[in-house]
PDB file of N, CA and C in Angstrom:
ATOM      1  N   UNK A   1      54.904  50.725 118.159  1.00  0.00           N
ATOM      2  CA  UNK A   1      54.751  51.207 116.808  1.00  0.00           C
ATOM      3  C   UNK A   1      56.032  51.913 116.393  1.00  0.00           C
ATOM      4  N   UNK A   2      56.519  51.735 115.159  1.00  0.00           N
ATOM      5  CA  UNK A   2      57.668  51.885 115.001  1.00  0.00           C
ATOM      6  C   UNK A   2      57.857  53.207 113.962  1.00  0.00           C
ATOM      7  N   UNK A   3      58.331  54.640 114.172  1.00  0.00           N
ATOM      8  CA  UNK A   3      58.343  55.448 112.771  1.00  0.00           C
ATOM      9  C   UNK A   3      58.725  55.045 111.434  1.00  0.00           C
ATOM     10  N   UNK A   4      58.424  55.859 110.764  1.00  0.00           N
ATOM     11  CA  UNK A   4      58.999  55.968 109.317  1.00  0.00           C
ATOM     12  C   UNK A   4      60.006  56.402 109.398  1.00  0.00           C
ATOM     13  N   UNK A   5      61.234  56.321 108.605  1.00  0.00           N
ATOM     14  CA  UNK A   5      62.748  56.835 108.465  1.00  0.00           C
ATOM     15  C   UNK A   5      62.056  57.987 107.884  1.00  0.00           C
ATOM     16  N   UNK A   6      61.638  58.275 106.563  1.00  0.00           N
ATOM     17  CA  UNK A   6      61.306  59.628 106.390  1.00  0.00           C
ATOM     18  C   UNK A   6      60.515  60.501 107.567  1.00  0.00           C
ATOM     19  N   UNK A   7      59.500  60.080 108.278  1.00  0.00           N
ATOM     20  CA  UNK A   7      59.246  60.910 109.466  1.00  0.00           C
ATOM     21  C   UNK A   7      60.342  61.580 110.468  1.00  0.00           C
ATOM     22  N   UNK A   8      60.904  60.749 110.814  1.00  0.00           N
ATOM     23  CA  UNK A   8      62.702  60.743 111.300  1.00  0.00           C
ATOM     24  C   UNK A   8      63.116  61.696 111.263  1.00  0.00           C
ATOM     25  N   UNK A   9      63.812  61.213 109.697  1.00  0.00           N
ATOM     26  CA  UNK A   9      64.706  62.333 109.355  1.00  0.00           C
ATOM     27  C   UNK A   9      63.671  64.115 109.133  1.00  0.00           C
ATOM     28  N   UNK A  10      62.122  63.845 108.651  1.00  0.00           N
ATOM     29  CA  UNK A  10      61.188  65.357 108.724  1.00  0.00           C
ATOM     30  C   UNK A  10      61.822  65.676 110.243  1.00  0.00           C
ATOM     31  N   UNK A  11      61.662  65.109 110.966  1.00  0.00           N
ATOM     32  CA  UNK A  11      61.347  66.125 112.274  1.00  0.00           C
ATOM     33  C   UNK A  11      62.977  66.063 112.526  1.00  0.00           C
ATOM     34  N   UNK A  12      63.987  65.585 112.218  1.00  0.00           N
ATOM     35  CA  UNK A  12      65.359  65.886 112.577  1.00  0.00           C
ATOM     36  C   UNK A  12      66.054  66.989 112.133  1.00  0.00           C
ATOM     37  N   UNK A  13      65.418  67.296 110.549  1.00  0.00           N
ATOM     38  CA  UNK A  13      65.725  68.822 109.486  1.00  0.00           C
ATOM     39  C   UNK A  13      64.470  69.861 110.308  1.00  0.00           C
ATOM     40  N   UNK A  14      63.390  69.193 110.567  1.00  0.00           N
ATOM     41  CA  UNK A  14      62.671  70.123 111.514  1.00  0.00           C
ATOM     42  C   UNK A  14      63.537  71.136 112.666  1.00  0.00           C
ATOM     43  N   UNK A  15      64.034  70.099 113.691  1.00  0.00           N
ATOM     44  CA  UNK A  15      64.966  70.564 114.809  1.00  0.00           C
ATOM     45  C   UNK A  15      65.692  71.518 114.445  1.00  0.00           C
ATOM     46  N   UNK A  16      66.761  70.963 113.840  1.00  0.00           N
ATOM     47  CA  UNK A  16      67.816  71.649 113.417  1.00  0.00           C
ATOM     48  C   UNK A  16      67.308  73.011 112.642  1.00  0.00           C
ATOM     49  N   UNK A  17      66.490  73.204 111.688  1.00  0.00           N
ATOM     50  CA  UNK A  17      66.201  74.670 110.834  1.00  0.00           C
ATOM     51  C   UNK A  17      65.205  75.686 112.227  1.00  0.00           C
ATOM     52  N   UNK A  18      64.856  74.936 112.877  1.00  0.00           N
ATOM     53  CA  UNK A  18      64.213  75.645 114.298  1.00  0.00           C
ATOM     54  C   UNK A  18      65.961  76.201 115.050  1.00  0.00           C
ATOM     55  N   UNK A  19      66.576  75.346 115.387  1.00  0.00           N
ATOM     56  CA  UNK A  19      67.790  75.584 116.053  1.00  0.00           C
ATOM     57  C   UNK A  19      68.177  76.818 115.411  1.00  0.00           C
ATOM     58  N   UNK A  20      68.720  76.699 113.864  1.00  0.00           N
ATOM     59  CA  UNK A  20      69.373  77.707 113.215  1.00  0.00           C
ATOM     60  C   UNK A  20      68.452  78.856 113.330  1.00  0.00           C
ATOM     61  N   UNK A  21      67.262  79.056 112.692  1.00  0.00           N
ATOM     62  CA  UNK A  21      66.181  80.166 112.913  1.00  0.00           C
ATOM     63  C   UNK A  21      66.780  80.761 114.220  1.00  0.00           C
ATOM     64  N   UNK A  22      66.388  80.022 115.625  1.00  0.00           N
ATOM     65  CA  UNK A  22      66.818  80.723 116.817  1.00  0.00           C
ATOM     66  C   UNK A  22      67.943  81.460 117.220  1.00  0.00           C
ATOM     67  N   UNK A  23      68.722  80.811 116.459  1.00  0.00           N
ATOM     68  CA  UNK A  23      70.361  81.263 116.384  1.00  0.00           C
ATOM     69  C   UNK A  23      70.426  82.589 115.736  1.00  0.00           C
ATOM     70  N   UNK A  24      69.777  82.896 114.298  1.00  0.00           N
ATOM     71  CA  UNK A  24      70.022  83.926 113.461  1.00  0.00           C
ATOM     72  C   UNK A  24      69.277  85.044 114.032  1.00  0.00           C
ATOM     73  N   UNK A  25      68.048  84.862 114.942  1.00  0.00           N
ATOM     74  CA  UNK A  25      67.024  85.960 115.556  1.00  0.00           C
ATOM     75  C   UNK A  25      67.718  86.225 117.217  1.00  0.00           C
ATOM     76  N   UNK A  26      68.569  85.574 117.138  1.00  0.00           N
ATOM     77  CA  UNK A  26      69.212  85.970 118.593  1.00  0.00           C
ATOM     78  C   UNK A  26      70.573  87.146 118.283  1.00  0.00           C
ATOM     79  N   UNK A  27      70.661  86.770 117.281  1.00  0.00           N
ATOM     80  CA  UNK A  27      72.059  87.673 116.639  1.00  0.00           C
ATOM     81  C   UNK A  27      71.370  88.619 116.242  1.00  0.00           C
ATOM     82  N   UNK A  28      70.159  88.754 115.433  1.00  0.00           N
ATOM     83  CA  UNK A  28      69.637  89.892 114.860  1.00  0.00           C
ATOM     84  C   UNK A  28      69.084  90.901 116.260  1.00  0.00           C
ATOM     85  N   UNK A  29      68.267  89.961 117.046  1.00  0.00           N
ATOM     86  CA  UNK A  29      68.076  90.794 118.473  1.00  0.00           C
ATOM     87  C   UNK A  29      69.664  91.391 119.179  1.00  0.00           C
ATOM     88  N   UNK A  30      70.246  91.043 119.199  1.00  0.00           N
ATOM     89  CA  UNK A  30      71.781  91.315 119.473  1.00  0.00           C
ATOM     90  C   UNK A  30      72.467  92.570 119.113  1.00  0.00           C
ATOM     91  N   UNK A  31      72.241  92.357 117.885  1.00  0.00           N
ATOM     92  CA  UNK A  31      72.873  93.149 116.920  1.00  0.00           C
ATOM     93  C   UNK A  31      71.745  94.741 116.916  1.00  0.00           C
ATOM     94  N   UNK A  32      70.496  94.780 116.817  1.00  0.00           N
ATOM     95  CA  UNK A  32      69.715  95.855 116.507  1.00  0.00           C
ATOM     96  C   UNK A  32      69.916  96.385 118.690  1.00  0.00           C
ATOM     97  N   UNK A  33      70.033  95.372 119.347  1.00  0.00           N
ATOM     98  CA  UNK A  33      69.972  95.718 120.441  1.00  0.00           C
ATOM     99  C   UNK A  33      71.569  97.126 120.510  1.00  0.00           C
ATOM    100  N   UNK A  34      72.439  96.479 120.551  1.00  0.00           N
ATOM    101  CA  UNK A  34      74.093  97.253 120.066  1.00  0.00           C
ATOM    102  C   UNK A  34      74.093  97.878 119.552  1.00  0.00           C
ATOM    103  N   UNK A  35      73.742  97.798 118.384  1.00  0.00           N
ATOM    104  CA  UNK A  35      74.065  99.116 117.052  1.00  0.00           C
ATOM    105  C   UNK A  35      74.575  98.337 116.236  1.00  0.00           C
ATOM    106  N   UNK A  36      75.473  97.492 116.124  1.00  0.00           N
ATOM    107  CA  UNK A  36      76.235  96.804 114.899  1.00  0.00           C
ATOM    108  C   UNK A  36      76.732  95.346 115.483  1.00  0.00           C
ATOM    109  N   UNK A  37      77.208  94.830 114.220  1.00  0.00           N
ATOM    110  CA  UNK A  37      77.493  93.316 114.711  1.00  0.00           C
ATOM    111  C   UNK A  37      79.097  93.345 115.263  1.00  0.00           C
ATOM    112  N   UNK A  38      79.754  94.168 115.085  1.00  0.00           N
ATOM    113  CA  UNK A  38      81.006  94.274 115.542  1.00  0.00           C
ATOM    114  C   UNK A  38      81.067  94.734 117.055  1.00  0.00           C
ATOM    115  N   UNK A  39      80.334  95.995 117.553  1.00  0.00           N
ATOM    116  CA  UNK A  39      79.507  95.607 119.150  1.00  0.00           C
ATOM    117  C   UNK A  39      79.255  94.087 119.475  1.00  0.00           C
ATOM    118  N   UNK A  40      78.462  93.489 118.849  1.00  0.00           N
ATOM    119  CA  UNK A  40      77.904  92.383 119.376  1.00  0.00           C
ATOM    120  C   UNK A  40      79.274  91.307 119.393  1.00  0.00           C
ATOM    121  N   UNK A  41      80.019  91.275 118.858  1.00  0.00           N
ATOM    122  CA  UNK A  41      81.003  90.350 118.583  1.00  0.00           C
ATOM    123  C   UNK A  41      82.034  90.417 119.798  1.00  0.00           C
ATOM    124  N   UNK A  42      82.122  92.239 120.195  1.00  0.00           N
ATOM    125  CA  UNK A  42      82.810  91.891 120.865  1.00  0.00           C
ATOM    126  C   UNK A  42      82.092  91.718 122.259  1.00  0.00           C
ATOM    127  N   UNK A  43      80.635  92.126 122.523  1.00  0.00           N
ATOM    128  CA  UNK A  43      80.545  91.470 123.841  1.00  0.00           C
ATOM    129  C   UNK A  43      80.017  90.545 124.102  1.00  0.00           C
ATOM    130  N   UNK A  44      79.895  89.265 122.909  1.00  0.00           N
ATOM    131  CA  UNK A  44      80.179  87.992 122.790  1.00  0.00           C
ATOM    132  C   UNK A  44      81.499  87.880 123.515  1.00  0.00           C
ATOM    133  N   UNK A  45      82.997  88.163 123.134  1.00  0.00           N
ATOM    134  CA  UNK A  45      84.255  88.073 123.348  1.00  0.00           C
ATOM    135  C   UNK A  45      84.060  88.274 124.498  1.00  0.00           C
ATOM    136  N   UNK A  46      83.631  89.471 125.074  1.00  0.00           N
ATOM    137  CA  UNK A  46      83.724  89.324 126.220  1.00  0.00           C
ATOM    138  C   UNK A  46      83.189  88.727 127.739  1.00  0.00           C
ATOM    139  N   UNK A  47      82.222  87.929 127.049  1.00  0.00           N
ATOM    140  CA  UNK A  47      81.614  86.985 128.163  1.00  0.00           C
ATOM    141  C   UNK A  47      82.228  85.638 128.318  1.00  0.00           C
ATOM    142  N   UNK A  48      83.320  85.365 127.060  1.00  0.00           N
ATOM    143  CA  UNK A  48      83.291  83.771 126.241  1.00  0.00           C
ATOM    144  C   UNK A  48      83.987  82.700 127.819  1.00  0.00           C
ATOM    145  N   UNK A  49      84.392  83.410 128.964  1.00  0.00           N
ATOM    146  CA  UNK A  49      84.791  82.885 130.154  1.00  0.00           C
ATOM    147  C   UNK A  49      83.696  82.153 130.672  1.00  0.00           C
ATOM    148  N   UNK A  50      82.522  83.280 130.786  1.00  0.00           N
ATOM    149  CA  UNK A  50      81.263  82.363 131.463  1.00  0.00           C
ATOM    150  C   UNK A  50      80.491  81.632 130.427  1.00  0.00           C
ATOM    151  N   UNK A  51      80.800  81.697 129.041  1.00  0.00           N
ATOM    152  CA  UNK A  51      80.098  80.710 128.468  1.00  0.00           C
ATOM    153  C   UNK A  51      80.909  79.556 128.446  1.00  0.00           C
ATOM    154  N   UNK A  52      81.886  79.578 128.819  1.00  0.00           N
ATOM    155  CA  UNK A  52      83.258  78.416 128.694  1.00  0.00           C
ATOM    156  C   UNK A  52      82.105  77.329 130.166  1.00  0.00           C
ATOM    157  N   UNK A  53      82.122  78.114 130.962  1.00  0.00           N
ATOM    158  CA  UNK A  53      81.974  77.360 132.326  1.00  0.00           C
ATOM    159  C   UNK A  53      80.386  77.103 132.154  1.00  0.00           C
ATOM    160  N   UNK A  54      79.306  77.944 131.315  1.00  0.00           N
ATOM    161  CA  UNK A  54      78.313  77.078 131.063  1.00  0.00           C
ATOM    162  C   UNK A  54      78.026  76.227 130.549  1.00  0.00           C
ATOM    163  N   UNK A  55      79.160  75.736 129.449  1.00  0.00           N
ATOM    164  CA  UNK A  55      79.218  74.816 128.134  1.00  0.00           C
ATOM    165  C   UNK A  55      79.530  73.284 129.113  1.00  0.00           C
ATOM    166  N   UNK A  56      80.434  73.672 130.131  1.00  0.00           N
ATOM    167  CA  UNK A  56      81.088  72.940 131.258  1.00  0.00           C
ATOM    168  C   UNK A  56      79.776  72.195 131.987  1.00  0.00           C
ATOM    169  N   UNK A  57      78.817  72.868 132.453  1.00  0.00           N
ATOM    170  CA  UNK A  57      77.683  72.433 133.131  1.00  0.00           C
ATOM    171  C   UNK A  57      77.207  71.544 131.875  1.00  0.00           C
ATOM    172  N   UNK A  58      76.985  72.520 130.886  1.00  0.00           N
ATOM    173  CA  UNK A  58      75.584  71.901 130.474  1.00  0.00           C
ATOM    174  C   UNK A  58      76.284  69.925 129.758  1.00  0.00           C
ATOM    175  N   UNK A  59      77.323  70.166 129.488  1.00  0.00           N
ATOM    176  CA  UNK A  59      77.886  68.716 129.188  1.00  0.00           C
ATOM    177  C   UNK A  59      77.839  67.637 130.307  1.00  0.00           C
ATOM    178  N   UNK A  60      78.015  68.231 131.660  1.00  0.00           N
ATOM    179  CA  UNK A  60      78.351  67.806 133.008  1.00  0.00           C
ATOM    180  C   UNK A  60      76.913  67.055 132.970  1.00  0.00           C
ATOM    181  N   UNK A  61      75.655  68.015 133.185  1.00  0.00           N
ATOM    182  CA  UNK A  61      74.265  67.837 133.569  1.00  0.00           C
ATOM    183  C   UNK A  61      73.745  66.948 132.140  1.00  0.00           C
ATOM    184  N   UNK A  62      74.235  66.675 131.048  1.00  0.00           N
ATOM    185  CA  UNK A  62      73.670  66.304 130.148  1.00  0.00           C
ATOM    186  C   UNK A  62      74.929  64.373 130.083  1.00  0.00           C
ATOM    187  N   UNK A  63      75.503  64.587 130.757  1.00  0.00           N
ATOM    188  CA  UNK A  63      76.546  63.091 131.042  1.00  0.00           C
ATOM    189  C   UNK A  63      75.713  62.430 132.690  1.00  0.00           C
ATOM    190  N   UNK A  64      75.434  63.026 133.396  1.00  0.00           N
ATOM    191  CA  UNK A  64      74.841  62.632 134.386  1.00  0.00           C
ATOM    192  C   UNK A  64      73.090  61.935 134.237  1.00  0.00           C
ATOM    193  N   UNK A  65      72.539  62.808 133.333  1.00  0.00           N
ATOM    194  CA  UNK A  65      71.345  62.062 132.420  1.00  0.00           C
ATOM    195  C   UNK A  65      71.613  60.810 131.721  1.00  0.00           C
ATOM    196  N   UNK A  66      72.560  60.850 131.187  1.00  0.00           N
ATOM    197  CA  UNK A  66      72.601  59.751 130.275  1.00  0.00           C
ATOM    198  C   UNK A  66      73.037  58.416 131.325  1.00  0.00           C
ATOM    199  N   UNK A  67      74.143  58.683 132.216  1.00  0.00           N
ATOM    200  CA  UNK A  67      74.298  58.055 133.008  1.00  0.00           C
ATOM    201  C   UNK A  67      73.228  57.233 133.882  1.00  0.00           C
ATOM    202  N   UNK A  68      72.616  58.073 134.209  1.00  0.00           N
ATOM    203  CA  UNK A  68      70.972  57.757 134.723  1.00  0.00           C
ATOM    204  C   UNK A  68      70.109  56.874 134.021  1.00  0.00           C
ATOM    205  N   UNK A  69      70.030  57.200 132.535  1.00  0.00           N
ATOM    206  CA  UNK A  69      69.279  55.901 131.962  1.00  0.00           C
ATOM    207  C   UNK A  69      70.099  54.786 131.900  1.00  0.00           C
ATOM    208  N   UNK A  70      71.409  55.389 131.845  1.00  0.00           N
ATOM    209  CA  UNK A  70      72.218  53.597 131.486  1.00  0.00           C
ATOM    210  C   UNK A  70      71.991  52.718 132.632  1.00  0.00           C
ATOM    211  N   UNK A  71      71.696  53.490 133.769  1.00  0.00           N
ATOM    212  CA  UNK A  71      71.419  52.885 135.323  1.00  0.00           C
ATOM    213  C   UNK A  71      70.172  52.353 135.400  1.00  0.00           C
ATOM    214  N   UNK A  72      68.985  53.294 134.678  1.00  0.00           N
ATOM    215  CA  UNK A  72      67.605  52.934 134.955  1.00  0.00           C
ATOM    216  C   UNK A  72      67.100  51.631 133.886  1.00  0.00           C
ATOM    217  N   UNK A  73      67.704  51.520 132.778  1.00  0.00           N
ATOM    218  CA  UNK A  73      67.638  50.028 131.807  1.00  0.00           C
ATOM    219  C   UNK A  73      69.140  49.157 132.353  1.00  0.00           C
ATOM    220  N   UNK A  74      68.750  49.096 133.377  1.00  0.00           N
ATOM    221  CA  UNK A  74      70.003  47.699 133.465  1.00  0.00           C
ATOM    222  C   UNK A  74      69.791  46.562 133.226  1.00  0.00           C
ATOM    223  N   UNK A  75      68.744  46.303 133.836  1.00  0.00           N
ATOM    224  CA  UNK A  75      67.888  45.079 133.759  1.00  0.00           C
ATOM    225  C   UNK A  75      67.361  44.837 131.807  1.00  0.00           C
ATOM    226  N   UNK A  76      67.311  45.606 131.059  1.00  0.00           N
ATOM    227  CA  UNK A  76      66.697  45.258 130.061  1.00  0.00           C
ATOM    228  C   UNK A  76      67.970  46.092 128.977  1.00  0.00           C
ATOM    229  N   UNK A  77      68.284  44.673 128.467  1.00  0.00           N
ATOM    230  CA  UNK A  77      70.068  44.620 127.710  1.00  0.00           C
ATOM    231  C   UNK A  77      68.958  45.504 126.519  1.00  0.00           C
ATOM    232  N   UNK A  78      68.438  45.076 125.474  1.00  0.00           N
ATOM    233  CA  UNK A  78      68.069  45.898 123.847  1.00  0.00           C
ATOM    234  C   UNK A  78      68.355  47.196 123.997  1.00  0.00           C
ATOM    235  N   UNK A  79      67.125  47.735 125.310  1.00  0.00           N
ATOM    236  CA  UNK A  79      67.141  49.301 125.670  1.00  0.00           C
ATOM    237  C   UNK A  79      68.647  49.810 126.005  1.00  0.00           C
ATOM    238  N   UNK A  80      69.147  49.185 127.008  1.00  0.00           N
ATOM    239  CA  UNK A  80      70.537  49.355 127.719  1.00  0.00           C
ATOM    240  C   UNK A  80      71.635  49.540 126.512  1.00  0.00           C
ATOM    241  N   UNK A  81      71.288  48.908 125.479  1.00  0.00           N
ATOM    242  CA  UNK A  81      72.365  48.934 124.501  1.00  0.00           C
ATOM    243  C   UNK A  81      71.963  50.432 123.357  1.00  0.00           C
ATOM    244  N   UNK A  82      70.809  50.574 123.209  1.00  0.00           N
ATOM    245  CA  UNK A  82      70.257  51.975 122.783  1.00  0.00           C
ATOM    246  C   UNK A  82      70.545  53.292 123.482  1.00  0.00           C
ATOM    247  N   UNK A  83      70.823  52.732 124.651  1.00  0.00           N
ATOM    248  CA  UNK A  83      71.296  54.330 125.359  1.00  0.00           C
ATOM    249  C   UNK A  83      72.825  54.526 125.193  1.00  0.00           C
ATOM    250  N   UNK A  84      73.414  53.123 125.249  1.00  0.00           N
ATOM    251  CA  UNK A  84      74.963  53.121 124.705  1.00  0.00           C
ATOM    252  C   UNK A  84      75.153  53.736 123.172  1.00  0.00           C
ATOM    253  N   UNK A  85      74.150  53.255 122.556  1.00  0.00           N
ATOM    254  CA  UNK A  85      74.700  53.810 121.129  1.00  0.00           C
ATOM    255  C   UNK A  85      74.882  55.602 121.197  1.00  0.00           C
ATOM    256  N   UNK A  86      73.120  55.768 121.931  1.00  0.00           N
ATOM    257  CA  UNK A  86      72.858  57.343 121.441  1.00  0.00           C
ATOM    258  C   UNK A  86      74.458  58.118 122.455  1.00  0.00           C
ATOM    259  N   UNK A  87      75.027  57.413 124.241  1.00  0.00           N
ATOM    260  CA  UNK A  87      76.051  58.005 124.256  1.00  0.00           C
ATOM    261  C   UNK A  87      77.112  58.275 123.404  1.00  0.00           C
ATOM    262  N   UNK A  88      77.335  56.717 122.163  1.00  0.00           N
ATOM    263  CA  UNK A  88      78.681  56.882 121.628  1.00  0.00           C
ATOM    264  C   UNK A  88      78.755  58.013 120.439  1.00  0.00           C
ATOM    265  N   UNK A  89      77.511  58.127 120.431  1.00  0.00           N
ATOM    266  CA  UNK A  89      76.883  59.488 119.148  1.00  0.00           C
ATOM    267  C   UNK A  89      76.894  60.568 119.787  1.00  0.00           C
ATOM    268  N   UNK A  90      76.772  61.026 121.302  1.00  0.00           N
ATOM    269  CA  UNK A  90      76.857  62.152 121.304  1.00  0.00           C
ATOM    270  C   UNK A  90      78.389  62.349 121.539  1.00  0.00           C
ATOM    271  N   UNK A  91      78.853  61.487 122.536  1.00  0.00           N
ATOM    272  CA  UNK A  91      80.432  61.804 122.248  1.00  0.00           C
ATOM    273  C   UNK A  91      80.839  62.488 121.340  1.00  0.00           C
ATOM    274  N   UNK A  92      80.727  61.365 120.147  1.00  0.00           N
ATOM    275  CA  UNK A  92      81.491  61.805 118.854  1.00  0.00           C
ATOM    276  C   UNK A  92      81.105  63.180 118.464  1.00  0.00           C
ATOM    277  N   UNK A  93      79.822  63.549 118.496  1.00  0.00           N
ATOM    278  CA  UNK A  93      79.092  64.644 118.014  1.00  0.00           C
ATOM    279  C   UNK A  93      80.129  65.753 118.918  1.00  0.00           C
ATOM    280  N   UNK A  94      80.099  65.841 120.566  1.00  0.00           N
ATOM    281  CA  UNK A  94      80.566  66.670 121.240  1.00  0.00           C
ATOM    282  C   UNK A  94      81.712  66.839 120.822  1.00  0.00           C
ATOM    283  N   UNK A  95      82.704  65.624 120.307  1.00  0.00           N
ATOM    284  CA  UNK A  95      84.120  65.978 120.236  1.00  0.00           C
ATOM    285  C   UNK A  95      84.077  66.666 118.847  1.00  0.00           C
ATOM    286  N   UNK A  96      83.314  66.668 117.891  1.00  0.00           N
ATOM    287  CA  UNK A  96      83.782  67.083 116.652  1.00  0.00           C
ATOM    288  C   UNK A  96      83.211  68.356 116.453  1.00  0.00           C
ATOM    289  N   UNK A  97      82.234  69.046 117.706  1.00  0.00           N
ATOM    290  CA  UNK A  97      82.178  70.554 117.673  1.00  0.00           C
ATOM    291  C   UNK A  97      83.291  71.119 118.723  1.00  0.00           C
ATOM    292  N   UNK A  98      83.698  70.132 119.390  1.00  0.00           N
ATOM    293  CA  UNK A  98      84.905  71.267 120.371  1.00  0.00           C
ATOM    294  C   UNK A  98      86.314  70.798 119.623  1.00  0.00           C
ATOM    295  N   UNK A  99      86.409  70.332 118.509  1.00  0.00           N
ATOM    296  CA  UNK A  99      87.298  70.122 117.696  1.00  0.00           C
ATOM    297  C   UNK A  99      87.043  71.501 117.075  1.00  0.00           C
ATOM    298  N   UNK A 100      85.872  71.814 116.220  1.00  0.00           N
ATOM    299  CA  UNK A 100      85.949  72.767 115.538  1.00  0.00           C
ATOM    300  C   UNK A 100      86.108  74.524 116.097  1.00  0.00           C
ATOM    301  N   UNK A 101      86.199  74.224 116.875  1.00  0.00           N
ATOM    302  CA  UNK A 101      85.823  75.748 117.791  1.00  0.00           C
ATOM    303  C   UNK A 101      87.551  76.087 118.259  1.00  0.00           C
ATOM    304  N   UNK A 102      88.923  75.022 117.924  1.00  0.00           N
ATOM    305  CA  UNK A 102      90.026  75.248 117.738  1.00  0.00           C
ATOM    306  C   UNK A 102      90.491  76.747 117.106  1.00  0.00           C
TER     307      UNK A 102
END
């Protein structure tokens, strides 16, 4: 059974406004935790080493998955070629946020 493109794209603006929500209540917990956002900023700054080397994993552990399905549909080219696309999308996706973070 195949979705609706509008279902799709609902639960894709779904994700993402969940993502952002989490993002803005982690800063607000952050921030009331510190005292101010300029505290928080800087001991953001000052962790940004070990988030460097978690960003490192989590790309590592999230290329080794994908790898895995490209291994587990070998036998069946349609699927095999669907896991190629969603890699060449996250690529691009990955390179054009560690582009922006220049």
């Amino acid at each position: 059974m195949k979705r609706s493109p509008l279902l799709t794209l609902l639960s894709s603006l779904g994700i993402a406004a969940v993502m952002i929500l989490t993002a803005a209540l982690v800063t607000w917990i952050g921030c009331t935790a510190l005292g101010s956002f300029e505290a928080w900023q800087q001991t953001f700054e000052s962790v940004r080493p070990y988030l460097r080397w978690w960003r490192a994993l989590l790309y590592g552990t999230v290329f080794t998955l994908w790898w895995h399905l490209l291994r587990r549909y070998q036998h069946r080219p349609q699927n095999r070629l669907r896991v190629k696309r969603i890699g060449v999308l996250g690529l691009v996706l990955l390179t054009v946020v560690e582009l922006t973070r220049l």
